[in-house]
N, C-alpha and C. Protein backbone atom coordinates (compact mmCIF):
# COMPACT_ATOMS: atom_id res chain seq x y z
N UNK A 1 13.24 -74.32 -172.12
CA UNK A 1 13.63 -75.69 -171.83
C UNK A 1 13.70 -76.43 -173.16
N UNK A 2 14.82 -77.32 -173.21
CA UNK A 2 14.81 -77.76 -174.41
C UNK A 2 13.92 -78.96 -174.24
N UNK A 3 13.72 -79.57 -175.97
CA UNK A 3 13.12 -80.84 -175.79
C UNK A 3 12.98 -82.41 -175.14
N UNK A 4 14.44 -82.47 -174.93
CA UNK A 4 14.99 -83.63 -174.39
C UNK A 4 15.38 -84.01 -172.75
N UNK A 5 15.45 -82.14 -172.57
CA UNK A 5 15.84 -82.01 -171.05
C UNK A 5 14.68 -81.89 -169.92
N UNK A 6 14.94 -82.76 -169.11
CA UNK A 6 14.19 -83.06 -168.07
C UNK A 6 13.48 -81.95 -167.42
N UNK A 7 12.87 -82.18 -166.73
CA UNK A 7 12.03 -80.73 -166.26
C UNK A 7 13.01 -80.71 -164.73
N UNK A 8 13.56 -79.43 -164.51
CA UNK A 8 14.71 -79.06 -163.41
C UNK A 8 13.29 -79.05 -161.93
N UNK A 9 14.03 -80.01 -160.87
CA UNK A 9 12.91 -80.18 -159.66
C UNK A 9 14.01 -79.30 -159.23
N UNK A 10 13.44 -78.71 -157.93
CA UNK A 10 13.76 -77.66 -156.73
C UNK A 10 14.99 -78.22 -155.81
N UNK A 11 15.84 -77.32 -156.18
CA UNK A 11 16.97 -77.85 -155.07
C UNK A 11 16.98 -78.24 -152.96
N UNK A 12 17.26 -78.74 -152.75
CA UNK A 12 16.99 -78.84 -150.93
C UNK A 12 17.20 -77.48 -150.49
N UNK A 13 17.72 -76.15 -150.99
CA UNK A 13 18.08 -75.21 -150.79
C UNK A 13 17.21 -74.42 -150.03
N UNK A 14 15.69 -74.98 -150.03
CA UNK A 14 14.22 -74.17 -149.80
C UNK A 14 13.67 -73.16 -151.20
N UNK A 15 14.16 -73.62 -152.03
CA UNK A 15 14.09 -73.11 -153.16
C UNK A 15 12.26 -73.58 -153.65
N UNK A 16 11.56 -72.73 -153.95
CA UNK A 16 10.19 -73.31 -154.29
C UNK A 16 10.26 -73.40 -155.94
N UNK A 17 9.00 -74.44 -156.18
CA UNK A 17 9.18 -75.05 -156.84
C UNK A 17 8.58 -73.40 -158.25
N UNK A 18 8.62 -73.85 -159.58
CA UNK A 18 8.43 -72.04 -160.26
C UNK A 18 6.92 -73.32 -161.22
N UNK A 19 5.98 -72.36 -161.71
CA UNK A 19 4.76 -72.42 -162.80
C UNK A 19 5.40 -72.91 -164.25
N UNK A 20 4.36 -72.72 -164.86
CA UNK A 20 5.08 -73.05 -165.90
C UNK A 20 5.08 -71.69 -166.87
N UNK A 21 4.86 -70.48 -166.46
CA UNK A 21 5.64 -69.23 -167.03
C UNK A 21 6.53 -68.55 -165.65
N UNK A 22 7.61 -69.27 -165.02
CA UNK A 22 8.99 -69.17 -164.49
C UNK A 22 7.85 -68.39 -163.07
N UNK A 23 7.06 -68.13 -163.13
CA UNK A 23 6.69 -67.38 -161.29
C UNK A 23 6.41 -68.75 -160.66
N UNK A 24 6.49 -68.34 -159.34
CA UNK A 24 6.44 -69.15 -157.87
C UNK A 24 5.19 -69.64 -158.02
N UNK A 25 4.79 -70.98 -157.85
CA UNK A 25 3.93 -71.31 -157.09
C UNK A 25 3.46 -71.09 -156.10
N UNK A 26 2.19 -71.35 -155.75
CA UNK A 26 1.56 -70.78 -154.19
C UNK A 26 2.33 -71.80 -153.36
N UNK A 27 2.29 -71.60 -152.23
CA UNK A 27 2.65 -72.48 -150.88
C UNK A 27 1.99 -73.46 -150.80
N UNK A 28 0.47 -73.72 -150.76
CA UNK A 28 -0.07 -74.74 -150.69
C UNK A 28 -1.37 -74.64 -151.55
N UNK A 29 -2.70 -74.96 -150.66
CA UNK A 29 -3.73 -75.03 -151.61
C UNK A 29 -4.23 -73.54 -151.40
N UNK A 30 -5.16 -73.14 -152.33
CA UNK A 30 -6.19 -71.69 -151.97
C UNK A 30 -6.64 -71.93 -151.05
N UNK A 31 -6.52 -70.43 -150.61
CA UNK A 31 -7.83 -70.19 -149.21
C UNK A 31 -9.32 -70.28 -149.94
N UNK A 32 -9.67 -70.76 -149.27
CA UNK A 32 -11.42 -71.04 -149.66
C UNK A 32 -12.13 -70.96 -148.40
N UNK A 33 -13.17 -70.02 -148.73
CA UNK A 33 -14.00 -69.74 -147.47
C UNK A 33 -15.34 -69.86 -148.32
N UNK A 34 -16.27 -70.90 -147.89
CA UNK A 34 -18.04 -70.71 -148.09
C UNK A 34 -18.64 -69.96 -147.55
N UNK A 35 -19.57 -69.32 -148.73
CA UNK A 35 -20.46 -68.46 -147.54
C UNK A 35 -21.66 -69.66 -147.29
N UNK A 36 -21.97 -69.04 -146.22
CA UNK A 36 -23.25 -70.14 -145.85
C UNK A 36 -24.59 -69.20 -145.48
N UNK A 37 -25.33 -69.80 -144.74
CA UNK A 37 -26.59 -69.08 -144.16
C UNK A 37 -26.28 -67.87 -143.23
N UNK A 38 -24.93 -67.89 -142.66
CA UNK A 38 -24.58 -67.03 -142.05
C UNK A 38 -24.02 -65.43 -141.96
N UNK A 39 -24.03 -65.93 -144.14
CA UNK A 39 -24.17 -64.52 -144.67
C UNK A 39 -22.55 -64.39 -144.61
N UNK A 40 -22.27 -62.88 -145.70
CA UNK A 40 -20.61 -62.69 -145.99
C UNK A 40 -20.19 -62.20 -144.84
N UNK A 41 -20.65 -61.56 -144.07
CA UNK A 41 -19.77 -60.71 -143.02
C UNK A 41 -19.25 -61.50 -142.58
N UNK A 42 -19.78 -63.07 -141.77
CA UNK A 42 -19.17 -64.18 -141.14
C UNK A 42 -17.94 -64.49 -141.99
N UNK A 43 -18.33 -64.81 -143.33
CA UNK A 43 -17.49 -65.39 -144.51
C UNK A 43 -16.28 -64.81 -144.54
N UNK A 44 -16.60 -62.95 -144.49
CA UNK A 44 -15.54 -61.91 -144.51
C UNK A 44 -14.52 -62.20 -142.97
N UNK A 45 -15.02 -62.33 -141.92
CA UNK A 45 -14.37 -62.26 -140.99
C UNK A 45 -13.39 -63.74 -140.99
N UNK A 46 -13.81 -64.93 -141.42
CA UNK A 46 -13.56 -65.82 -141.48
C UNK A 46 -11.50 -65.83 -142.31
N UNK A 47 -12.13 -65.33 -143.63
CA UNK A 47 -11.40 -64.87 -144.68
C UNK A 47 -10.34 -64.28 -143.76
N UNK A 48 -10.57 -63.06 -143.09
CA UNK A 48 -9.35 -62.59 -142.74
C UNK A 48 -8.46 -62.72 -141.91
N UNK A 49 -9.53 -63.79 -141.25
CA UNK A 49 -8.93 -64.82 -139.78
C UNK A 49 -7.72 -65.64 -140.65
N UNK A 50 -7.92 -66.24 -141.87
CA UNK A 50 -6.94 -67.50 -142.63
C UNK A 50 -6.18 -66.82 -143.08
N UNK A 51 -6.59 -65.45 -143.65
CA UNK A 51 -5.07 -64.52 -144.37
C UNK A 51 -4.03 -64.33 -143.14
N UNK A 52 -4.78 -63.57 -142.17
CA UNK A 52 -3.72 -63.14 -140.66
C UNK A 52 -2.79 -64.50 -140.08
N UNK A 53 -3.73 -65.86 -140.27
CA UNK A 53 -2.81 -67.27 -139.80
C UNK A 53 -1.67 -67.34 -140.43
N UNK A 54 -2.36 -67.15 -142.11
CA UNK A 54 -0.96 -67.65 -142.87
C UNK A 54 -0.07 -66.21 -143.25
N UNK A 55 -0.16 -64.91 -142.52
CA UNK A 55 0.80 -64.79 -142.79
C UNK A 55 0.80 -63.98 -144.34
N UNK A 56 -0.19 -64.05 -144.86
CA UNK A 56 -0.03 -63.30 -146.82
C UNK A 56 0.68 -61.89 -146.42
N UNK A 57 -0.27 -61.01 -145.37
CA UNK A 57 -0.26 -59.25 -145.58
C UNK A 57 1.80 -59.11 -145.03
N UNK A 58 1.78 -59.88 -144.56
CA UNK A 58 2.96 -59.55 -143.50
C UNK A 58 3.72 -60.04 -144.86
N UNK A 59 3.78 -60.90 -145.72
CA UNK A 59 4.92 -61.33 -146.93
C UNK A 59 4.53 -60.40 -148.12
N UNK A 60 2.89 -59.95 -148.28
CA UNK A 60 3.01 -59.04 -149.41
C UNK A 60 3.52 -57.83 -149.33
N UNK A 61 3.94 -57.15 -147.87
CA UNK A 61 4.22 -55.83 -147.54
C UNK A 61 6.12 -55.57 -147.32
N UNK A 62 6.55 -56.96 -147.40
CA UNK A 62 7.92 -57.27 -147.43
C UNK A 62 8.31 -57.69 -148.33
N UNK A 63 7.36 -57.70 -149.32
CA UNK A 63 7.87 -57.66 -151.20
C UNK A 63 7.63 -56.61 -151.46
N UNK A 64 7.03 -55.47 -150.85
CA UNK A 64 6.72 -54.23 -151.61
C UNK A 64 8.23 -53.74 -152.52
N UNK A 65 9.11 -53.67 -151.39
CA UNK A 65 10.15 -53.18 -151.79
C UNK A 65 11.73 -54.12 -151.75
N UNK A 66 12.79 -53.80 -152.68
CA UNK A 66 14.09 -55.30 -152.76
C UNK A 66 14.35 -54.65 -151.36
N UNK A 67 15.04 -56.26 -150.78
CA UNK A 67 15.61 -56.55 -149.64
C UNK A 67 17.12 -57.08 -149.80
N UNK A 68 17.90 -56.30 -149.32
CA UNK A 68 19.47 -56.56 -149.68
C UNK A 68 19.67 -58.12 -148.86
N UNK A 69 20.31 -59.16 -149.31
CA UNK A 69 20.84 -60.26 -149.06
C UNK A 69 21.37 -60.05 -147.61
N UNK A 70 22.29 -58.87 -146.93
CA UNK A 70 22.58 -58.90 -146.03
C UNK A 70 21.72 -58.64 -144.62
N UNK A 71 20.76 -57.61 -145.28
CA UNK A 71 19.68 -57.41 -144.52
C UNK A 71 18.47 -58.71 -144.23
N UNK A 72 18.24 -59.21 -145.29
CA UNK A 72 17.41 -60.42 -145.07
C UNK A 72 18.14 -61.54 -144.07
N UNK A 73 19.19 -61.73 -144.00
CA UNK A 73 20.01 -62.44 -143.04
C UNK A 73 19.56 -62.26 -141.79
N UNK A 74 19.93 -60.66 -141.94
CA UNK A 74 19.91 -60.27 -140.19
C UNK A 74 18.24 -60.04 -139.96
N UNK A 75 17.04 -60.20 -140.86
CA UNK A 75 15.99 -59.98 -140.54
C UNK A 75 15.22 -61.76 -140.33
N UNK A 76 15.58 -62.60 -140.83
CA UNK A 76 15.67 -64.19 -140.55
C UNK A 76 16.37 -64.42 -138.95
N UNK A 77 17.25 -63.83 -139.25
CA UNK A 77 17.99 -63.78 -137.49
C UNK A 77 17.25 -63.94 -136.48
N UNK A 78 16.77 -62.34 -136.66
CA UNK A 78 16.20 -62.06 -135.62
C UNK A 78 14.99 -62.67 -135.05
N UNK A 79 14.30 -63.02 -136.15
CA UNK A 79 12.79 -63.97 -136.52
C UNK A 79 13.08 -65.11 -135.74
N UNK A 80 14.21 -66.21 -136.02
CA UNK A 80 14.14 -67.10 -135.36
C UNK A 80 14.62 -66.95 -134.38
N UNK A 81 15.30 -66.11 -133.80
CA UNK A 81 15.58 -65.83 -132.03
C UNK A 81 14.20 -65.27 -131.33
N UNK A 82 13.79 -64.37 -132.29
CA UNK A 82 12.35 -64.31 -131.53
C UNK A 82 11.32 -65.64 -131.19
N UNK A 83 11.30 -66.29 -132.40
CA UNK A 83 10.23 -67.27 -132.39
C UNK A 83 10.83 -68.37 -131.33
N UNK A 84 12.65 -68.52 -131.09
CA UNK A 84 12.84 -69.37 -129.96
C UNK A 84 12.53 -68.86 -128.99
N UNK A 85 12.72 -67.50 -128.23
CA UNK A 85 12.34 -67.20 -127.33
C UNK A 85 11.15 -67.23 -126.85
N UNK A 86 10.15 -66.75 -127.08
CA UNK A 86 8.13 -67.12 -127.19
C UNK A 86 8.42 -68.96 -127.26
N UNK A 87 9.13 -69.57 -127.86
CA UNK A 87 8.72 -71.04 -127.36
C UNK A 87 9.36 -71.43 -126.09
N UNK A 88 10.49 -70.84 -126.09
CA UNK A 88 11.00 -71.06 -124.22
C UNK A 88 9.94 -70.20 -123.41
N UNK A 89 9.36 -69.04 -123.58
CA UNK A 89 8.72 -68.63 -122.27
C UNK A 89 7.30 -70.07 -122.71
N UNK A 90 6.82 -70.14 -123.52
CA UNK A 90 5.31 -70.79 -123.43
C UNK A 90 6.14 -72.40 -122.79
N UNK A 91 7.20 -73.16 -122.97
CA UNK A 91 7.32 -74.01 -122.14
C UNK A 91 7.98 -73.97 -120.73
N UNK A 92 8.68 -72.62 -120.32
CA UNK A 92 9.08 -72.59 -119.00
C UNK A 92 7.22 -72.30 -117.99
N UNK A 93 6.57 -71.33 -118.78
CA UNK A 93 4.97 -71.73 -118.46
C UNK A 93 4.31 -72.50 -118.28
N UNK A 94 4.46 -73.17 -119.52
CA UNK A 94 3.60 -74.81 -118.96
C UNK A 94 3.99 -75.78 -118.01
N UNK A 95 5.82 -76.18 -118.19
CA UNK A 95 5.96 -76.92 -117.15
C UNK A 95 7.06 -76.29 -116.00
N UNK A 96 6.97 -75.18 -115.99
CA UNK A 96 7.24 -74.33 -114.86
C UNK A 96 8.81 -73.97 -114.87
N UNK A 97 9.30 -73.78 -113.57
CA UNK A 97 11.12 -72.94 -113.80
C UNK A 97 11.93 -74.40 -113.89
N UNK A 98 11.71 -75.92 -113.06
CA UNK A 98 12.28 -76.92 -113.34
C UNK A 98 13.20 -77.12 -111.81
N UNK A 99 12.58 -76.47 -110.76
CA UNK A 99 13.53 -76.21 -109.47
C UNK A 99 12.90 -77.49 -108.63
């Protein structure tokens, strides 16, 4: 970056924002888990309860290897037709068929 030039913010693109040696920033804040009186195993189980929410193992195991542009398309696809579908059955559930 030169001296004069502004520091480049993140396009609307979903583009995340990069460190200041060009890698990604985290998503949000660290996971932080205390141990308490209840000892690590609690702590441990806790821990892997917040990794499984957010999701890390399932994005570090889909960076293992490159993902062709066309394939990531059709794997986004499918993701959000799944995730609409599971929200139509959990609201045809809650407030029933609508007859």
């Amino acid at each position: 970056m030169a001296i004069n030039e502004p520091e480049r913010q993140p396009a609307d693109r979903g583009e995340r924002p990069r460190d200041q040696f060009g890698g990604f920033r985290a998503r949000g804040p660290a996971l932080t888990v205390v141990v308490d009186d209840r000892g690590i195993e609690a702590a441990l189980r806790v821990f892997k309860k917040l990794v499984m929410k957010e999701g890390l193992l399932k994005d570090i195991k889909r960076h293992e290897h490159y993902e062709k542009p066309g394939d990531r398309k059709r794997r986004k696809t499918r993701e959000t037709i799944r995730r609409r579908r599971r929200q139509a059955a959990r609201t045809k559930g809650r407030f029933g068929d609508g007859q």
